[in-house]
Protein backbone atom coordinates (compact mmCIF):
# COMPACT_ATOMS: atom_id res chain seq x y z
CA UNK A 1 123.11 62.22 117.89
CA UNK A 2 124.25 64.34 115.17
CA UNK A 3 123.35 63.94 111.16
CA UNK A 4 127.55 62.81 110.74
CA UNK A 5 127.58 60.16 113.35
CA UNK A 6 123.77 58.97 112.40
CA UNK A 7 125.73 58.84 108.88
CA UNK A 8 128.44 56.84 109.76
CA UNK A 9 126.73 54.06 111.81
CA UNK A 10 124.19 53.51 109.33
CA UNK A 11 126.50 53.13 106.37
CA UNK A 12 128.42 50.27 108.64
CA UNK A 13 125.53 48.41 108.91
CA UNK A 14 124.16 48.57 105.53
CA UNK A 15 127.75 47.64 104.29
CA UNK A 16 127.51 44.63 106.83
CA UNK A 17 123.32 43.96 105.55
CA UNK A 18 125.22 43.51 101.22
CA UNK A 19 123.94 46.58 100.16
CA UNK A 20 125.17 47.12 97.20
CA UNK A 21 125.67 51.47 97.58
CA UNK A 22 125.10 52.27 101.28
CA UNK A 23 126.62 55.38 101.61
CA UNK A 24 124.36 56.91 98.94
CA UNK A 25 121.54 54.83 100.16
CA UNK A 26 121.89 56.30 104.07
CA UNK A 27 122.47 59.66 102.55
CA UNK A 28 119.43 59.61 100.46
CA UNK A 29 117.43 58.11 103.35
CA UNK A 30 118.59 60.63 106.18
CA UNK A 31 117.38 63.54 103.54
CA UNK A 32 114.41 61.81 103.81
CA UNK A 33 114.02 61.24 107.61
CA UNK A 34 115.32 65.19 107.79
CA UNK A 35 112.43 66.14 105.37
CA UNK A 36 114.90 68.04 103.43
CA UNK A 37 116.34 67.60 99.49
CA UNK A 38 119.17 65.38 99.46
CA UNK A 39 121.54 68.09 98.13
CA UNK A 40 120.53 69.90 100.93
CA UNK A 41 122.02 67.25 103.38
CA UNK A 42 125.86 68.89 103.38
CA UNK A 43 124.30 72.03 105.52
CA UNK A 44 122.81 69.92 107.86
CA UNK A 45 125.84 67.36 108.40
CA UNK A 46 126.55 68.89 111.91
CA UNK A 47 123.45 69.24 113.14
CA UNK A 48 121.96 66.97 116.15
CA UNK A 49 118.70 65.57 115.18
CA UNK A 50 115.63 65.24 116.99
CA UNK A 51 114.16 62.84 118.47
CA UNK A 52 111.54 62.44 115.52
CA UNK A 53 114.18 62.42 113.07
CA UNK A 54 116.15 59.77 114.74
CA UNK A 55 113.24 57.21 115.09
CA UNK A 56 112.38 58.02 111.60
CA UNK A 57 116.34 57.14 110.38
CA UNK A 58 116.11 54.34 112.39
CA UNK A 59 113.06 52.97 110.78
CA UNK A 60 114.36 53.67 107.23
CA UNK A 61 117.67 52.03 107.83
CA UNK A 62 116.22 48.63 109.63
CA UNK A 63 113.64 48.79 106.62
CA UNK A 64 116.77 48.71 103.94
CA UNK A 65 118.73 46.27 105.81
CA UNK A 66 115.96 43.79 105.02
CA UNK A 67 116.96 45.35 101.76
CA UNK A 68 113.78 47.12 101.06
CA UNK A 69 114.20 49.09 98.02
CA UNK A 70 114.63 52.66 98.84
CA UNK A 71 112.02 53.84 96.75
CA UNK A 72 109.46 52.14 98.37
CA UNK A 73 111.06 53.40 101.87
CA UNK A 74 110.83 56.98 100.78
CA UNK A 75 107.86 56.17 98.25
CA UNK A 76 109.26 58.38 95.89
CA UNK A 77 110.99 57.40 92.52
CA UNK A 78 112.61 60.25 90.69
CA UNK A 79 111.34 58.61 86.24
CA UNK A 80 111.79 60.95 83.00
CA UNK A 81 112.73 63.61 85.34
CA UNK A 82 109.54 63.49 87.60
CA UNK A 83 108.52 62.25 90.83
CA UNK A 84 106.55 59.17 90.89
CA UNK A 85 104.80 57.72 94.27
CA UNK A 86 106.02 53.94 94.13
CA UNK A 87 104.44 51.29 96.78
CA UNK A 88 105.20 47.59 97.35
CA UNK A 89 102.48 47.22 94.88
CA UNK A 90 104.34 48.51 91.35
CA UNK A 91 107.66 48.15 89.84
CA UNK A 92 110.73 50.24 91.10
CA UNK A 93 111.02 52.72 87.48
CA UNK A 94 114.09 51.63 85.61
CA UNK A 95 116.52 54.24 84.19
CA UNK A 96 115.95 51.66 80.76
CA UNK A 97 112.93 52.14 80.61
CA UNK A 98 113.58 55.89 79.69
CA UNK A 99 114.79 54.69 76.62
CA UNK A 100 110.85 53.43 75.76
CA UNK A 101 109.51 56.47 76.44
CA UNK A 102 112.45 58.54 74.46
CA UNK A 103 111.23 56.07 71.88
CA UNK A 104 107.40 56.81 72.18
CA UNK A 105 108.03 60.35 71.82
CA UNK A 106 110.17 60.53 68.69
CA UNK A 107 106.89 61.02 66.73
CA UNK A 108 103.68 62.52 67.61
CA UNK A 109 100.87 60.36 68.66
CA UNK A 110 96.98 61.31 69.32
CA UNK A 111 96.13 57.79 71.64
CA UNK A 112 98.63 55.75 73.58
CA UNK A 113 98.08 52.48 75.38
CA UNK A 114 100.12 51.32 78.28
CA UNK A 115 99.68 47.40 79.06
CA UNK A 116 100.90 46.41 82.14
CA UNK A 117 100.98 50.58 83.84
CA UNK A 118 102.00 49.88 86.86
CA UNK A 119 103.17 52.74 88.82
CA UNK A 120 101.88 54.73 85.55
CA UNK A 121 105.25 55.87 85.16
CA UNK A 122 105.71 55.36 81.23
CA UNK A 123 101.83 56.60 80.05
CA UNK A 124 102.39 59.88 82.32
CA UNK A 125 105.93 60.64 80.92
CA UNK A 126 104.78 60.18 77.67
CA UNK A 127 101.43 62.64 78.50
CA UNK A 128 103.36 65.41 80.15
CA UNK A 129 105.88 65.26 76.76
CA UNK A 130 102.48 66.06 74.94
CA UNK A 131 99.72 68.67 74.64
CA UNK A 132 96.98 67.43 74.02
CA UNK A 133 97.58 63.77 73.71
CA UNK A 134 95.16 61.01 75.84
CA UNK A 135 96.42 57.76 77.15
CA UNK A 136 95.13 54.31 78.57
CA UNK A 137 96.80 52.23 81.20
CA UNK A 138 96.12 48.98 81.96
CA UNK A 139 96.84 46.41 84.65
CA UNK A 140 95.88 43.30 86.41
CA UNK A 141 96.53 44.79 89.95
CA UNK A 142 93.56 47.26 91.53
CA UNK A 143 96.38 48.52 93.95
CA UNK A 144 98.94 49.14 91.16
CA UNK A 145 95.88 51.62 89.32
CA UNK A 146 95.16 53.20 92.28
CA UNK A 147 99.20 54.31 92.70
CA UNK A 148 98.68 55.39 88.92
CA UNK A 149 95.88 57.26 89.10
CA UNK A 150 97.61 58.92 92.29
CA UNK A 151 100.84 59.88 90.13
CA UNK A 152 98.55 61.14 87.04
CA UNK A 153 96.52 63.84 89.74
CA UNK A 154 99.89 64.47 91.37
CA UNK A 155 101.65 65.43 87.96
CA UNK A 156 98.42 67.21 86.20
CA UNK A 157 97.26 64.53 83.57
CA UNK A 158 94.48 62.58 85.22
CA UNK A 159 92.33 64.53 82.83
CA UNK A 160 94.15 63.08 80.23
CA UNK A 161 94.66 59.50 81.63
CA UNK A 162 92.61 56.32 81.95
CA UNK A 163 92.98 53.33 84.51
CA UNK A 164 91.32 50.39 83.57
CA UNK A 165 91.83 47.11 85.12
CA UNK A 166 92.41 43.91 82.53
CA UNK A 167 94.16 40.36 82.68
CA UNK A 168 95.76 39.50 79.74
CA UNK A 169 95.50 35.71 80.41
CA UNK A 170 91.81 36.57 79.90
CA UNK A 171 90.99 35.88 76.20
CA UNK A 172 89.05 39.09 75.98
CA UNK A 173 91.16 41.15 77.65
CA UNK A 174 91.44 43.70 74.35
CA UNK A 175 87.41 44.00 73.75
CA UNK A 176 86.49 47.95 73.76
CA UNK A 177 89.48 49.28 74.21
CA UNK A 178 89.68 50.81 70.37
CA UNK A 179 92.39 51.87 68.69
CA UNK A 180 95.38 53.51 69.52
CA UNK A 181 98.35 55.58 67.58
CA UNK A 182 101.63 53.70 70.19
CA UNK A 183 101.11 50.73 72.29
CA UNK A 184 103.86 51.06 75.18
CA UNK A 185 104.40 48.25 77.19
CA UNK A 186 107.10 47.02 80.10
CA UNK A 187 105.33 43.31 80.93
CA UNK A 188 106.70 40.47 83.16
CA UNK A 189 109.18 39.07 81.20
CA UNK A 190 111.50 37.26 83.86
CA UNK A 191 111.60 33.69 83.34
CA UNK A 192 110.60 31.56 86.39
CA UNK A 193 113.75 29.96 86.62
CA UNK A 194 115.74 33.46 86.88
CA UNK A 195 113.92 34.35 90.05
CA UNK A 196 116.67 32.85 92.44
CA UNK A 197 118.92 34.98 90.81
CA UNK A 198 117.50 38.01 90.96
CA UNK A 199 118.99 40.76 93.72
CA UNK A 200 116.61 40.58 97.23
CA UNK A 201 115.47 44.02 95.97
CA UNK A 202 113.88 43.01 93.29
CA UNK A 203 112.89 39.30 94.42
CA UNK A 204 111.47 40.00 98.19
CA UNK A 205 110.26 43.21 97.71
CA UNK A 206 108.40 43.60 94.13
CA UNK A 207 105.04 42.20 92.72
CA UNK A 208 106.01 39.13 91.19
CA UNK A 209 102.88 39.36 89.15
CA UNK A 210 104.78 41.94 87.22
CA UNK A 211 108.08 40.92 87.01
CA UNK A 212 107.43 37.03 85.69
CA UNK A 213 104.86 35.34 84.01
CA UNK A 214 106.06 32.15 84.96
CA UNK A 215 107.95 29.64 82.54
CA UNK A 216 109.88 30.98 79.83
CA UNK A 217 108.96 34.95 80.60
CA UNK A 218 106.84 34.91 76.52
CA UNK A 219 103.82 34.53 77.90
CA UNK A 220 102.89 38.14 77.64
CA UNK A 221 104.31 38.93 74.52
CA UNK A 222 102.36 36.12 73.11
CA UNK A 223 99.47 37.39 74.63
CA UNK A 224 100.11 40.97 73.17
CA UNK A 225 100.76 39.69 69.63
CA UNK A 226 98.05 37.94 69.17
CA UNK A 227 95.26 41.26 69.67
CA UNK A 228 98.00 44.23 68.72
CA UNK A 229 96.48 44.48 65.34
CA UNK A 230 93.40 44.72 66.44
CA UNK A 231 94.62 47.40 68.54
CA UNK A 232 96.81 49.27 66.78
CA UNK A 233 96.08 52.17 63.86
CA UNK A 234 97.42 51.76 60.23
CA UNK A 235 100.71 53.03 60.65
CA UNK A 236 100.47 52.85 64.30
CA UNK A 237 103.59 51.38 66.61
CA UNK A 238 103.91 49.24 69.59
CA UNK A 239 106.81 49.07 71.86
CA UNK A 240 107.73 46.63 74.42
CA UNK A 241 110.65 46.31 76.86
CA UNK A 242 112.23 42.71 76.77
CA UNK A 243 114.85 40.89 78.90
CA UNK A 244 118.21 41.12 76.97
CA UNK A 245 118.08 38.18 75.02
CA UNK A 246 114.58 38.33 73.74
CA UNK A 247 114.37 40.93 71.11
CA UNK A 248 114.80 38.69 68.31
CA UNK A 249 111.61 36.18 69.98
CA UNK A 250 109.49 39.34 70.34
CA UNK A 251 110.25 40.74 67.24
CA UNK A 252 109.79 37.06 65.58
CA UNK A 253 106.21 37.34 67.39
CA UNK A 254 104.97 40.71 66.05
CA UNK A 255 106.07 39.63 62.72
CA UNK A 256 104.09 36.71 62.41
CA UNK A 257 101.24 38.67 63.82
CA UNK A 258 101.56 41.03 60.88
CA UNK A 259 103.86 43.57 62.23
CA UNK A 260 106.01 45.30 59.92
CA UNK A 261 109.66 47.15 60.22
CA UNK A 262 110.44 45.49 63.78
CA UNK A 263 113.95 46.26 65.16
CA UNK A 264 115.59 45.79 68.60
CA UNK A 265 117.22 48.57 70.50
CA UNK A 266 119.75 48.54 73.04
CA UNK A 267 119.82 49.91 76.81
CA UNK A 268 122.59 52.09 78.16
CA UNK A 269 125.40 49.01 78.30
CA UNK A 270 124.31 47.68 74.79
CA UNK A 271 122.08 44.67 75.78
CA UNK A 272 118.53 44.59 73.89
CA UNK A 273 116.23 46.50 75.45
CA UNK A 274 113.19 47.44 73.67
CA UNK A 275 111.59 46.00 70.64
CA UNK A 276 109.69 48.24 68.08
CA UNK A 277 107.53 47.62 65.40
CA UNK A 278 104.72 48.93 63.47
CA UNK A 279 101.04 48.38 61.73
CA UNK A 280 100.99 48.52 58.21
CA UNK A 281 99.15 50.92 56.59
CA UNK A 282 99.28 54.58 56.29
CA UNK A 283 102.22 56.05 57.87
CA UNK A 284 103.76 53.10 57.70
CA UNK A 285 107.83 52.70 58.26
CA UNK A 286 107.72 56.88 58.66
CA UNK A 287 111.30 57.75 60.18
CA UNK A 288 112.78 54.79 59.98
């Protein structure tokens, strides 16, 4: 069979599966199954395929039907312009979350936290914007670490780039950690009764340890504002991503932890995205 009629077939029955894009998706996954770039795949449109290639289409395209993500089919996200291995076991990178890490990097920053790493995707962004800067990621899942400590070798900053495995239901899930300049943070924050809602993506195929904490989604900001100032430097900042109505809840919980200069911004279609605030003490309220 050639690449065009592969093509065509598989768009049909993604179309037919409710995927939501399927001819990008099939294009994206017969680049894949090819072994070649996807902007590569307009050469190669005539072209019969082998009879490796073929089985390996065929597998991709069954696998999104189910509606697998396609990042976990190709295990390859594309985050902050870099490729990040992503498994079954971490979040799919978000092009919102970008905005936390543009956020992160408008001022300098000697130690940066991650609660909640995941995939690593935001600590390693943040590390490969930076010189000499060292970072700390933590999460509840050994399998999510191991896919960040993959990503950090794979991009160059494992020297550079701590995995540590922590609970934050635990009480003592701050103790030795120190002090850092940024706390970044993108924690489950889907309420337990959005989960029906959510697209089969997202609601078959991702850990649901890090996409809800159960009941009202707070749980982990709660848990966050109660150690952040023990965690944070004077003058030091901590940003979170947040559902889109619960900047003013987070922000209302770093305040009453002691927080200072907390403000909400939004994502790319104007919903609140990412709350920021800050330590007080030296530095404090700098650029804002």
């Amino acid at each position: 069979m050639r690449v065009r009629d592969a093509l065509r077939a598989a768009v049909a029955r993604l179309r037919a599966a409710g995927v939501e894009d399927p001819a990008r998706d099939a294009r994206v996954l017969m680049a894949h199954a090819l072994g070649i770039a996807p902007p590569r795949l307009v050469g190669a449109i005539g072209e019969a395929m082998t009879g490796t290639q073929t089985a390996a289409f065929e597998t991709a395209i069954a696998a999104r039907e189910k509606r697998q993500p396609v990042a976990q089919i190709t295990g390859e996200r594309a985050f902050w312009g870099f490729p990040f291995r992503v498994t079954p076991d971490t979040l799919d990178p978000r092009p919102e979350t970008e905005i936390l890490v543009a956020e992160a990097l408008r001022m300098p920053f000697a130690r940066m936290l991650d609660l909640g790493t995941g995939s690593g995707c935001i600590l390693i962004a943040c590390l490969l914007e930076t010189g000499a800067a060292r970072g700390t990621g933590l999460d509840v899942s050994v399998a999510a670490l191991a896919v960040a400590g993959e990503n950090a070798a794979r991009l160059g900053v494992a020297d550079r780039a701590d995995f540590v495995q922590r609970n934050w239901r635990d009480p003592e899930w701050s103790a030795g950690l120190g002090r850092f300049d940024v706390i970044v943070s993108n924690p489950p924050y889907i309420a337990l009764g959005e989960m029906a809602a959510l697209s089969p993506e997202v609601r078959d195929w991702e850990p649901h340890l890090a996409l809800t904490p159960g009941g009202d989604g707070m749980d982990a900001y709660r848990a966050i504002a109660c150690d952040v100032m023990s965690l944070l430097l004077p003058g030091g900042r901590i940003l979170v991503e947040t559902g889109p109505t619960q900047g003013p809840a987070v922000a209302g919980l770093f305040a009453a932890a002691g927080l200072i200069s907390a403000r909400i911004l939004p994502d790319f279609d104007g919903r609140d995205r990412v709350v920021v605030a800050e330590a007080p003490g030296a530095g404090a309220g700098r650029g804002l």
